[in-house]
N, C-alpha and C. Protein backbone atom coordinates (compact mmCIF):
# COMPACT_ATOMS: atom_id res chain seq x y z
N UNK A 1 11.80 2.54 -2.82
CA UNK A 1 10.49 2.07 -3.24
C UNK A 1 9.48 3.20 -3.02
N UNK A 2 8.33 3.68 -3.71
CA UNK A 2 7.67 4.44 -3.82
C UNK A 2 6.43 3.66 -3.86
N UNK A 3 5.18 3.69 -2.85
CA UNK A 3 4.10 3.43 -2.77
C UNK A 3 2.99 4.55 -3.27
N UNK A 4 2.31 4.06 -4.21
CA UNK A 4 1.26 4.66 -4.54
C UNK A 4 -0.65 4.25 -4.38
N UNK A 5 -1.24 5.02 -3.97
CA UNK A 5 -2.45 4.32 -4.25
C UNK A 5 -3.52 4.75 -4.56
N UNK A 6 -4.35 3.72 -5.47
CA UNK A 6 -5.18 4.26 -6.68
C UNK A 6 -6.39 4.54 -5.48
N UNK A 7 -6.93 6.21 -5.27
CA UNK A 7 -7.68 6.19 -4.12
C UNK A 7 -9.34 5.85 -4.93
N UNK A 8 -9.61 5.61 -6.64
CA UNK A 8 -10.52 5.39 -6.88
C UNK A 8 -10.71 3.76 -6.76
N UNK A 9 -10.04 3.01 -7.01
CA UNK A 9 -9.78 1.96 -6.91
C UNK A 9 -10.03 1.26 -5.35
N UNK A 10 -9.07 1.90 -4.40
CA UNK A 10 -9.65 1.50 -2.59
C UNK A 10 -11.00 1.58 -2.03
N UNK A 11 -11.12 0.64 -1.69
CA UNK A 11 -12.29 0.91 -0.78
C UNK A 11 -12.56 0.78 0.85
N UNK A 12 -11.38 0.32 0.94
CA UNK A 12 -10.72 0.62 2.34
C UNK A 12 -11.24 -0.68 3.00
N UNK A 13 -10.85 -1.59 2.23
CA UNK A 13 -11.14 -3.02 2.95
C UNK A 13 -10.19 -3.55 4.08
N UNK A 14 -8.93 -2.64 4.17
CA UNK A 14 -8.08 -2.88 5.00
C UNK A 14 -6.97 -3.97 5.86
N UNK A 15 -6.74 -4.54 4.37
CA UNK A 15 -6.05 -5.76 4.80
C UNK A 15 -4.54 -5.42 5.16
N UNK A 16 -4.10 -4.21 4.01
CA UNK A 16 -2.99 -3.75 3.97
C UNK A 16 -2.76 -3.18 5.68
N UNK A 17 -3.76 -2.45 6.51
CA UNK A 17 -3.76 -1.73 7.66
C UNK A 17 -3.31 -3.35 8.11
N UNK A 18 -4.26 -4.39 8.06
CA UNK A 18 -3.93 -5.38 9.00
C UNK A 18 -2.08 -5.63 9.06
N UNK A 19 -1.68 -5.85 7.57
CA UNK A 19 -0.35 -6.12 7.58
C UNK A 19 0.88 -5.50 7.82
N UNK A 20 0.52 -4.08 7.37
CA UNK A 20 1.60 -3.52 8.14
C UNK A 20 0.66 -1.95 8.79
N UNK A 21 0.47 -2.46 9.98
CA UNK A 21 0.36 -1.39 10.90
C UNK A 21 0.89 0.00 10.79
N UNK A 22 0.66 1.03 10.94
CA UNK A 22 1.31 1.91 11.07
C UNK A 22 2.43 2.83 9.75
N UNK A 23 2.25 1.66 8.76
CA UNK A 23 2.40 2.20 7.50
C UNK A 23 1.16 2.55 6.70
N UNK A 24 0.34 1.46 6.77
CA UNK A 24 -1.04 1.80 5.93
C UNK A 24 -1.84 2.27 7.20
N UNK A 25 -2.56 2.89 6.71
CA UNK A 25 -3.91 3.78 7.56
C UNK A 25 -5.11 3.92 6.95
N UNK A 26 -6.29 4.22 7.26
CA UNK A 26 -7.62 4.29 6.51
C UNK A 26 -7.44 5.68 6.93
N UNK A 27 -7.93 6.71 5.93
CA UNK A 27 -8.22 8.14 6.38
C UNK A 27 -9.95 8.24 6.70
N UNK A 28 -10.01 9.02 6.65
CA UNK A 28 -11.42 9.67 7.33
C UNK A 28 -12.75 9.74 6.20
N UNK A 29 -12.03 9.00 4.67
CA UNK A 29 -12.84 8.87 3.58
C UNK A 29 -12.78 7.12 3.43
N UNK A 30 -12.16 6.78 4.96
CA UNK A 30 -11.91 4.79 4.81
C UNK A 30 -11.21 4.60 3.44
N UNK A 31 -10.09 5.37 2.98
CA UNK A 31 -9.35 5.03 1.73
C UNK A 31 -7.77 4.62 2.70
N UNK A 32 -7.12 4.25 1.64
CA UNK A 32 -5.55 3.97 2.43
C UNK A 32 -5.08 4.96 2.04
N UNK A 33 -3.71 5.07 2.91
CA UNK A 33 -2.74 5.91 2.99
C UNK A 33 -1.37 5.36 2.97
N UNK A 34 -0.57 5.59 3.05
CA UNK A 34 1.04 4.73 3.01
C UNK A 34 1.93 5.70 3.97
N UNK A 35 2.26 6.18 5.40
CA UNK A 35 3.41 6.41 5.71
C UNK A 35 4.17 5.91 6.13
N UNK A 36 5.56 6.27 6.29
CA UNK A 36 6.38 5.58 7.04
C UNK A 36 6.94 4.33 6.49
N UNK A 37 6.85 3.72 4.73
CA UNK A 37 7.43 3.25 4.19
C UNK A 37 8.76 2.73 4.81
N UNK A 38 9.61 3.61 4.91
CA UNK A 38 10.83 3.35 5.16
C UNK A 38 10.98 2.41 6.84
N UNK A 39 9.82 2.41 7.65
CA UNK A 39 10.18 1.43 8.72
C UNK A 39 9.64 0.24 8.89
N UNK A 40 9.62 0.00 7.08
CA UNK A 40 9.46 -2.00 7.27
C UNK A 40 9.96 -2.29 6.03
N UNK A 41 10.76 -3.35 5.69
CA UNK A 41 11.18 -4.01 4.87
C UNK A 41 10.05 -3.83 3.34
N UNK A 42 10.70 -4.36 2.31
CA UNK A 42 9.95 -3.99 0.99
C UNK A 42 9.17 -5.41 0.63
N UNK A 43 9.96 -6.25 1.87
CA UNK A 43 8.91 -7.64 1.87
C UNK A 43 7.48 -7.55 2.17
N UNK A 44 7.61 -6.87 3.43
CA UNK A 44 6.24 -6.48 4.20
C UNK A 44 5.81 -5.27 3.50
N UNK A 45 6.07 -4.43 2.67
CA UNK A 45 4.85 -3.75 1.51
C UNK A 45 4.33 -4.16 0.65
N UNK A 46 5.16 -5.39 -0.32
CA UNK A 46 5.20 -6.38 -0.94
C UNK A 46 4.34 -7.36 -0.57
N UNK A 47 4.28 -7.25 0.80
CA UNK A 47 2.88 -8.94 1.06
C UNK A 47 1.80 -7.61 1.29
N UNK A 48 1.81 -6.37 1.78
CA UNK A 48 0.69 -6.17 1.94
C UNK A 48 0.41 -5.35 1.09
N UNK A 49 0.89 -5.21 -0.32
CA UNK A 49 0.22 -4.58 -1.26
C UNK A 49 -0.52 -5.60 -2.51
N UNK A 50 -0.26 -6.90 -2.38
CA UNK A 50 -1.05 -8.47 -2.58
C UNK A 50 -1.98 -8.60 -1.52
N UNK A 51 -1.74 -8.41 -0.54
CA UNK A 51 -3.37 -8.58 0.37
C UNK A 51 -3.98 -7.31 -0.36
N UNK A 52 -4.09 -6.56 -0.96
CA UNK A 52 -5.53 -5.97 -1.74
C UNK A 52 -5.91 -6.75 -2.84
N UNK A 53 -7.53 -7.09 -2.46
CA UNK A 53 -7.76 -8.01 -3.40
C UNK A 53 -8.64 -6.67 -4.99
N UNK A 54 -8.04 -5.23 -4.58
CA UNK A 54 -8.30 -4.79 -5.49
C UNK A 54 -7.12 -3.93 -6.87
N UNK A 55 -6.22 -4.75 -5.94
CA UNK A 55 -4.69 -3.93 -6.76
C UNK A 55 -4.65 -2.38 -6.98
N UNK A 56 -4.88 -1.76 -5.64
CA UNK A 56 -5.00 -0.48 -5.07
C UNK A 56 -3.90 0.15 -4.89
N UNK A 57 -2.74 -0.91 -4.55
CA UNK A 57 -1.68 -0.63 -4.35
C UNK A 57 -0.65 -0.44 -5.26
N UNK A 58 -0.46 0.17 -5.71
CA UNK A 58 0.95 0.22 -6.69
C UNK A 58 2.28 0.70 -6.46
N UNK A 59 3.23 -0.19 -6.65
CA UNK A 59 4.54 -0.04 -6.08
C UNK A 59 5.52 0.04 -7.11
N UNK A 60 6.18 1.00 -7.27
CA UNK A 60 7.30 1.28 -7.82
C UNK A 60 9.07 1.11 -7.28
N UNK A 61 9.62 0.73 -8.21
CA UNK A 61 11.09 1.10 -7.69
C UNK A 61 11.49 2.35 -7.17
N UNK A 62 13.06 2.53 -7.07
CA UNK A 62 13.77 3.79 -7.37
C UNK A 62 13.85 4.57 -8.13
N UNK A 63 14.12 3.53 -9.51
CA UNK A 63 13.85 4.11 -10.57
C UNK A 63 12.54 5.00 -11.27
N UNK A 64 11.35 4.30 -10.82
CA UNK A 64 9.78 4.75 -11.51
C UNK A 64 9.75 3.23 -11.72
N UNK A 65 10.01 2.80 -12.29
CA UNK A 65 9.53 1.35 -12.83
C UNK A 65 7.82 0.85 -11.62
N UNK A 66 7.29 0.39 -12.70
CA UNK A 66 6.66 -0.30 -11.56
C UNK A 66 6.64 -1.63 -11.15
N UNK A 67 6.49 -2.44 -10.01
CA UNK A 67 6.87 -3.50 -9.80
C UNK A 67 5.77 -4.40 -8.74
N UNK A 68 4.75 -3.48 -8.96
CA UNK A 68 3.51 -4.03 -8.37
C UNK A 68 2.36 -3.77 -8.58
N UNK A 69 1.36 -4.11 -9.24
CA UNK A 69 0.69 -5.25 -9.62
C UNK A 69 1.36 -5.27 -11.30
């Protein structure tokens, strides 16, 4: 899975930080960030890329496909 995010789109409301800790981050412009993907399930990127109520988040497969929003 490949997390992407639209940094014009964020505004760093930070729900995603709430949900998964330590994957999402606010940088120093209060935008998100995504590391560390790989140490939580694609459930928990999946609920917390739906907690943006601005569809900031965009999630792709393996493939490229996208599969979120």
């Amino acid at each position: 899975m490949k997390v992407i995010i639209d940094r014009d789109l964020c505004e760093g409301i930070g729900n995603c930080v709430a949900i998964a800790p330590g994957v999402f981050n606010l940088d120093k412009q209060n935008k998100a960030v995504a590391t560390n993907i790989e140490s939580v399930s694609h459930e928990k990127i999946m609920e917390a890329a739906e907690s943006c109520p601005l569809d900031a988040i965009i999630l792709q497969d393996d493939q490229g496909e996208q599969i979120y929003p």
